[in-house]
N, C-alpha and C. Protein backbone atom coordinates (compact mmCIF):
# COMPACT_ATOMS: atom_id res chain seq x y z
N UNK A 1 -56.88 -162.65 -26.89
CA UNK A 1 -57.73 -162.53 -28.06
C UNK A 1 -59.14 -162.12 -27.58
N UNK A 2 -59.56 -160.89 -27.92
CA UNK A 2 -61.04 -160.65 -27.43
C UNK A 2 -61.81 -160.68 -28.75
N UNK A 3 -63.37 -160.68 -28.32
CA UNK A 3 -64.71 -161.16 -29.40
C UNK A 3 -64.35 -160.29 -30.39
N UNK A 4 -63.86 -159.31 -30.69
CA UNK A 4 -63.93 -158.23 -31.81
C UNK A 4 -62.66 -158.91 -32.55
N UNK A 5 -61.82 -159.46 -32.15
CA UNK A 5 -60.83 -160.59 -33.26
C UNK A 5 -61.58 -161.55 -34.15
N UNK A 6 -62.64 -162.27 -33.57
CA UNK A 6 -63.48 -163.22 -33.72
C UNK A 6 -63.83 -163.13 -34.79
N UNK A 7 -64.16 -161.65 -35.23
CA UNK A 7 -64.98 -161.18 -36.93
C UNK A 7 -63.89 -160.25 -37.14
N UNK A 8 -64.37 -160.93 -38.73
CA UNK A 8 -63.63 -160.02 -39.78
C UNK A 8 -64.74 -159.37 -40.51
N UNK A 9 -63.96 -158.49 -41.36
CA UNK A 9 -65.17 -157.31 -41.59
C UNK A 9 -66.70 -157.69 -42.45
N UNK A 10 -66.52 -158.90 -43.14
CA UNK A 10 -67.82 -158.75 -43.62
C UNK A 10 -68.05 -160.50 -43.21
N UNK A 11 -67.96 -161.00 -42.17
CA UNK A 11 -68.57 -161.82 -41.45
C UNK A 11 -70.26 -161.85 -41.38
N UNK A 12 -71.30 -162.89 -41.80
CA UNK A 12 -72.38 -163.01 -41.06
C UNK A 12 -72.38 -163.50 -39.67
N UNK A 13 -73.68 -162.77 -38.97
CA UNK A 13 -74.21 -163.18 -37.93
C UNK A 13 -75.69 -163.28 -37.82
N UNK A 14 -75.90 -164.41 -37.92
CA UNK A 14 -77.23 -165.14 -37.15
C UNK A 14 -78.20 -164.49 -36.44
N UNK A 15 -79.17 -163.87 -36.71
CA UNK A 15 -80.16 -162.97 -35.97
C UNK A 15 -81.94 -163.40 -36.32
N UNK A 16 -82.08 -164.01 -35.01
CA UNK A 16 -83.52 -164.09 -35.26
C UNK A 16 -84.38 -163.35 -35.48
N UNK A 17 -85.84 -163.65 -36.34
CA UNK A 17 -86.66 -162.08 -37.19
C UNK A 17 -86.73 -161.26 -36.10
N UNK A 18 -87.20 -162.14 -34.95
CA UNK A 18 -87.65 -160.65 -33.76
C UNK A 18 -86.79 -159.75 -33.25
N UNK A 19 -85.46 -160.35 -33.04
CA UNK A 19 -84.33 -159.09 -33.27
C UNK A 19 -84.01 -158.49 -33.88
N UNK A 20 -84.05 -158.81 -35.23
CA UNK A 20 -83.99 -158.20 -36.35
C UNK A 20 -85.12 -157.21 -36.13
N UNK A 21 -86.16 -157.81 -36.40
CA UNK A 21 -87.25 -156.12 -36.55
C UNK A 21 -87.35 -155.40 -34.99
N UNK A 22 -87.15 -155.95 -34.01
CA UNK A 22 -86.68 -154.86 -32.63
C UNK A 22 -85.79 -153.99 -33.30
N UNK A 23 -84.53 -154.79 -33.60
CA UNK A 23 -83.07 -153.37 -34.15
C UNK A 23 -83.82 -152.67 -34.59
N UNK A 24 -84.79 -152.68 -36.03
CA UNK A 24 -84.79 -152.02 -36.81
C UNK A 24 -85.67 -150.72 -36.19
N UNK A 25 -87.03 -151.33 -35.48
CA UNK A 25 -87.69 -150.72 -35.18
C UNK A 25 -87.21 -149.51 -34.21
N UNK A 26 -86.38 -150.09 -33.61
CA UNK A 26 -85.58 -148.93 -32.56
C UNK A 26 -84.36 -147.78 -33.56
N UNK A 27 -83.90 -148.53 -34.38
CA UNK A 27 -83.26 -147.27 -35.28
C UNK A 27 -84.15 -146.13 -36.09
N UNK A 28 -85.20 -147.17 -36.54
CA UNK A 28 -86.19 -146.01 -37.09
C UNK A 28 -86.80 -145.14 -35.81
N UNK A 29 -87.01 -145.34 -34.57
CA UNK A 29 -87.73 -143.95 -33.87
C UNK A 29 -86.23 -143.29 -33.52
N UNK A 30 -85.18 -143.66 -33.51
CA UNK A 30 -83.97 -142.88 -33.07
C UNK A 30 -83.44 -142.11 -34.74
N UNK A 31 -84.17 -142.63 -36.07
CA UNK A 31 -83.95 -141.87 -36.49
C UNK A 31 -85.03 -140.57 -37.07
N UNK A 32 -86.18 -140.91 -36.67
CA UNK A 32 -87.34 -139.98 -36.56
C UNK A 32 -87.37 -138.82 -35.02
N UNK A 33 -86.98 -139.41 -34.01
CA UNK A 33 -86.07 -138.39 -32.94
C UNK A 33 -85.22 -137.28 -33.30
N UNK A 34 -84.18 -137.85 -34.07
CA UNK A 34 -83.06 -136.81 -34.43
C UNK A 34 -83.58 -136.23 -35.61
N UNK A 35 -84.96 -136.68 -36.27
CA UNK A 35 -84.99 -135.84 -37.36
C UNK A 35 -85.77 -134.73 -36.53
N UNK A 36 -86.79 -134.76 -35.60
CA UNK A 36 -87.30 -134.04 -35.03
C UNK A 36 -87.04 -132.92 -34.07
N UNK A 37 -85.38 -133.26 -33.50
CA UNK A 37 -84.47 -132.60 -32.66
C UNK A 37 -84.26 -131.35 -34.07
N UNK A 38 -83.69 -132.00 -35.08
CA UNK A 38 -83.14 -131.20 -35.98
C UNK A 38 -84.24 -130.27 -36.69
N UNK A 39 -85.56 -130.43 -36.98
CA UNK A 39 -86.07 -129.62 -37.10
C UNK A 39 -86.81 -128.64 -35.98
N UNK A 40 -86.14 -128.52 -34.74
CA UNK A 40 -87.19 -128.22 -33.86
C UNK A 40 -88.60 -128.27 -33.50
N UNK A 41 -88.79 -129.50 -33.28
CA UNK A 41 -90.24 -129.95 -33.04
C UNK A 41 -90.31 -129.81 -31.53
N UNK A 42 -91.43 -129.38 -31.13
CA UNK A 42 -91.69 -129.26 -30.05
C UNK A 42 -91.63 -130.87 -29.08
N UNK A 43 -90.89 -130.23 -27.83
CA UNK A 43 -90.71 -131.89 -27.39
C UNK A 43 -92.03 -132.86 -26.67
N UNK A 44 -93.32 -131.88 -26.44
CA UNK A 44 -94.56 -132.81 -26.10
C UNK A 44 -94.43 -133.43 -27.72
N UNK A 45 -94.75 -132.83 -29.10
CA UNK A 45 -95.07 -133.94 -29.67
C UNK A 45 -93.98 -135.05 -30.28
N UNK A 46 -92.73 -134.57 -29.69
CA UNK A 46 -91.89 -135.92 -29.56
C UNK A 46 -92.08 -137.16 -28.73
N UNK A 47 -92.43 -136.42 -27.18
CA UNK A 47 -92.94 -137.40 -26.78
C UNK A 47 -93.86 -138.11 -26.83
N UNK A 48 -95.14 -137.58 -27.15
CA UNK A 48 -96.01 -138.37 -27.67
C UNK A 48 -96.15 -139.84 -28.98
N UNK A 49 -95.01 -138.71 -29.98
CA UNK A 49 -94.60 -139.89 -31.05
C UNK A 49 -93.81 -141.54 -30.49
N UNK A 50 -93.15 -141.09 -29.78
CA UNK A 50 -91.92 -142.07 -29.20
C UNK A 50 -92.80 -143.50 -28.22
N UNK A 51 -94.37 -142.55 -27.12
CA UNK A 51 -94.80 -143.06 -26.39
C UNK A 51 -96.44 -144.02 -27.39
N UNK A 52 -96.81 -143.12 -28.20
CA UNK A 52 -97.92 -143.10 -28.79
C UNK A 52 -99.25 -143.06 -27.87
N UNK A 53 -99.14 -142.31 -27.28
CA UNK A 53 -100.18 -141.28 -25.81
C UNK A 53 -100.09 -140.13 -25.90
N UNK A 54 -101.36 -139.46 -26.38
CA UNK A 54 -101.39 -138.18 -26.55
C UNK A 54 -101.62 -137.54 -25.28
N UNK A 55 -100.97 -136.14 -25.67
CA UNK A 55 -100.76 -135.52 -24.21
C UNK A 55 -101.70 -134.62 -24.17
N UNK A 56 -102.63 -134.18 -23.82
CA UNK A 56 -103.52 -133.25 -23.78
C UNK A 56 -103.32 -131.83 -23.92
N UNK A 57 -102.23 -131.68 -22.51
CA UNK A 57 -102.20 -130.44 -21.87
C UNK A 57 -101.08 -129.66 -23.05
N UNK A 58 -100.60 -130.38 -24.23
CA UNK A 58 -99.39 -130.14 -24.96
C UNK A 58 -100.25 -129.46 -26.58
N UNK A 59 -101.54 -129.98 -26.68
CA UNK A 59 -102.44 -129.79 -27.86
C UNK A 59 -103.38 -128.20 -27.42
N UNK A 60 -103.58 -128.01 -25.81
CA UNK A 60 -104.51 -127.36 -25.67
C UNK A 60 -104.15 -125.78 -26.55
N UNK A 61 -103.17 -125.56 -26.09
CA UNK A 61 -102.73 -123.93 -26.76
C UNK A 61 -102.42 -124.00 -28.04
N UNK A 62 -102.29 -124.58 -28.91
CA UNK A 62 -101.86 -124.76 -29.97
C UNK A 62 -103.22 -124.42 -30.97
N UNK A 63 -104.36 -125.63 -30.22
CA UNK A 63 -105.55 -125.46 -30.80
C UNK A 63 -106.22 -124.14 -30.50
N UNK A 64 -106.09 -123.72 -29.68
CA UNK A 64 -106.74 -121.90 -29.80
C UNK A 64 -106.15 -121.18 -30.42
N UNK A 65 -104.89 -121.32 -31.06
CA UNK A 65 -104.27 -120.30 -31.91
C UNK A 65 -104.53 -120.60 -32.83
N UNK A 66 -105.16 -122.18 -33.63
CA UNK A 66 -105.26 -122.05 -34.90
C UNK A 66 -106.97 -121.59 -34.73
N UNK A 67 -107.24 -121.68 -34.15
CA UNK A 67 -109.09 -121.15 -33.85
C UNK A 67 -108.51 -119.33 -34.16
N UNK A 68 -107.87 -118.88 -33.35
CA UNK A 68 -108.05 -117.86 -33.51
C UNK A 68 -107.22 -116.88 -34.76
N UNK A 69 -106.50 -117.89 -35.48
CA UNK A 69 -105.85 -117.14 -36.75
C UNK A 69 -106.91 -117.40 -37.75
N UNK A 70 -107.76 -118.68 -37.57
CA UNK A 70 -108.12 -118.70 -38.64
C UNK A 70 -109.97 -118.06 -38.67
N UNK A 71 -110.02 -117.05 -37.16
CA UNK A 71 -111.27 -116.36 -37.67
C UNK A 71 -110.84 -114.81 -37.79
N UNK A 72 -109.97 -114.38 -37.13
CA UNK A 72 -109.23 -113.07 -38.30
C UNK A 72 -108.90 -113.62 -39.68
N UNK A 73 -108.34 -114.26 -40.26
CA UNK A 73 -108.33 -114.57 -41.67
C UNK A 73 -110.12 -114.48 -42.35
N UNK A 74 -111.18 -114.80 -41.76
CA UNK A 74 -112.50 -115.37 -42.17
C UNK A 74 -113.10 -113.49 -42.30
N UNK A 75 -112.37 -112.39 -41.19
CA UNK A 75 -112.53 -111.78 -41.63
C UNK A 75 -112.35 -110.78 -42.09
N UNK A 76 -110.95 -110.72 -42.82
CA UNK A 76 -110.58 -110.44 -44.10
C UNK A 76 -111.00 -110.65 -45.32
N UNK A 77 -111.47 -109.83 -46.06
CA UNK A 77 -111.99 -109.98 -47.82
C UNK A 77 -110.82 -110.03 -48.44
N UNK A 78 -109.91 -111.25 -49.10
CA UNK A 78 -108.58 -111.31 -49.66
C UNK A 78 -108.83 -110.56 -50.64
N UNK A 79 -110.20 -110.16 -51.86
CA UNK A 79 -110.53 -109.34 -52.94
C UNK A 79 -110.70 -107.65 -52.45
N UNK A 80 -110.71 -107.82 -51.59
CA UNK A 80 -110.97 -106.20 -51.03
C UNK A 80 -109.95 -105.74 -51.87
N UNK A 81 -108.88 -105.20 -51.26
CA UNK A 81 -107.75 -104.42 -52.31
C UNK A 81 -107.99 -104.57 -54.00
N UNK A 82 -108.03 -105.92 -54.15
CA UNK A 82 -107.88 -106.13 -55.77
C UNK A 82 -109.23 -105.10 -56.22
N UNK A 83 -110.44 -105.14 -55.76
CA UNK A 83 -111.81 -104.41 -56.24
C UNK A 83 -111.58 -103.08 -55.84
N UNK A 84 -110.44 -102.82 -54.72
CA UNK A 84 -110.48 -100.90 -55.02
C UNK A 84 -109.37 -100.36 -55.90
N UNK A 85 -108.86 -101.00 -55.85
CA UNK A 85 -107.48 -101.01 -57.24
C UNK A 85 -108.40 -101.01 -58.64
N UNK A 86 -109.01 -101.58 -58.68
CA UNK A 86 -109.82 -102.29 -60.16
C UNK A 86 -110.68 -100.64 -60.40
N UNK A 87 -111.25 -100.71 -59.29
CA UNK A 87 -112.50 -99.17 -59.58
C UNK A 87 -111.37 -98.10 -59.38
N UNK A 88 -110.18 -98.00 -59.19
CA UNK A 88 -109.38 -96.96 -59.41
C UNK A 88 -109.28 -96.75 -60.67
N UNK A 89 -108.82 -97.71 -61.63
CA UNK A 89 -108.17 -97.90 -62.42
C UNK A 89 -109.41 -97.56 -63.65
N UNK A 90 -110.68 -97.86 -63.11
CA UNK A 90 -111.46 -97.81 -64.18
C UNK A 90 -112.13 -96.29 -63.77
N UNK A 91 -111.65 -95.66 -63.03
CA UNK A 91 -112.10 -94.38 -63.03
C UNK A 91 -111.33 -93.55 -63.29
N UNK A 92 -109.98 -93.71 -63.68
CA UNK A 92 -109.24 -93.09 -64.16
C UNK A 92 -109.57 -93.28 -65.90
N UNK A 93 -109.83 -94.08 -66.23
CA UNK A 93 -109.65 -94.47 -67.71
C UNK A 93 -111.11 -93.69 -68.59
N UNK A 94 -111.86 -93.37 -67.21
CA UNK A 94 -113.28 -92.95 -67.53
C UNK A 94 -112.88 -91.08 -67.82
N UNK A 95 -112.40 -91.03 -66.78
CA UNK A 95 -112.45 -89.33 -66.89
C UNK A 95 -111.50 -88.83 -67.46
């Protein structure tokens, strides 16, 4: 007779809070892991999540690309097109 005879299927077992919230706590980063595997997250900021120590060398390139998309965007006029479309339109209607 081995321990898995012992219980039947909806048997309690006795678990003190701190095991209890260890389990839990360890299912929730194993299930924030696999959500992160599954969306392809880059694995520095997995590890960082898992460790809670940011990694430096994992932030550095990331942050110059948003520096540098977001000063080509700054200079772009998003109204440009719409205002030469507009004076097209009203110079056609003129002549």
């Amino acid at each position: 007779m081995g321990i898995v005879d012992a219980f039947s299927k909806e048997d309690r077992v006795e678990v003190k809070f701190s095991d209890f919230y260890n389990l839990i706590k360890e299912s929730i980063k194993a299930e924030l892991l696999t959500n992160g595997i599954n969306c392809e997250t880059p694995h520095a900021y997995m590890r960082e999540m898992m460790t809670g120590k940011r990694e430096e060398d994992a932030h550095s390139n990331s942050v110059r690309t948003i520096h540098i998309v977001a000063e080509t965007e700054q200079d772009q006029d998003p109204f440009e097109d719409a205002d030469k479309a507009g004076a097209e339109d009203q110079a056609e209607s003129e002549g």
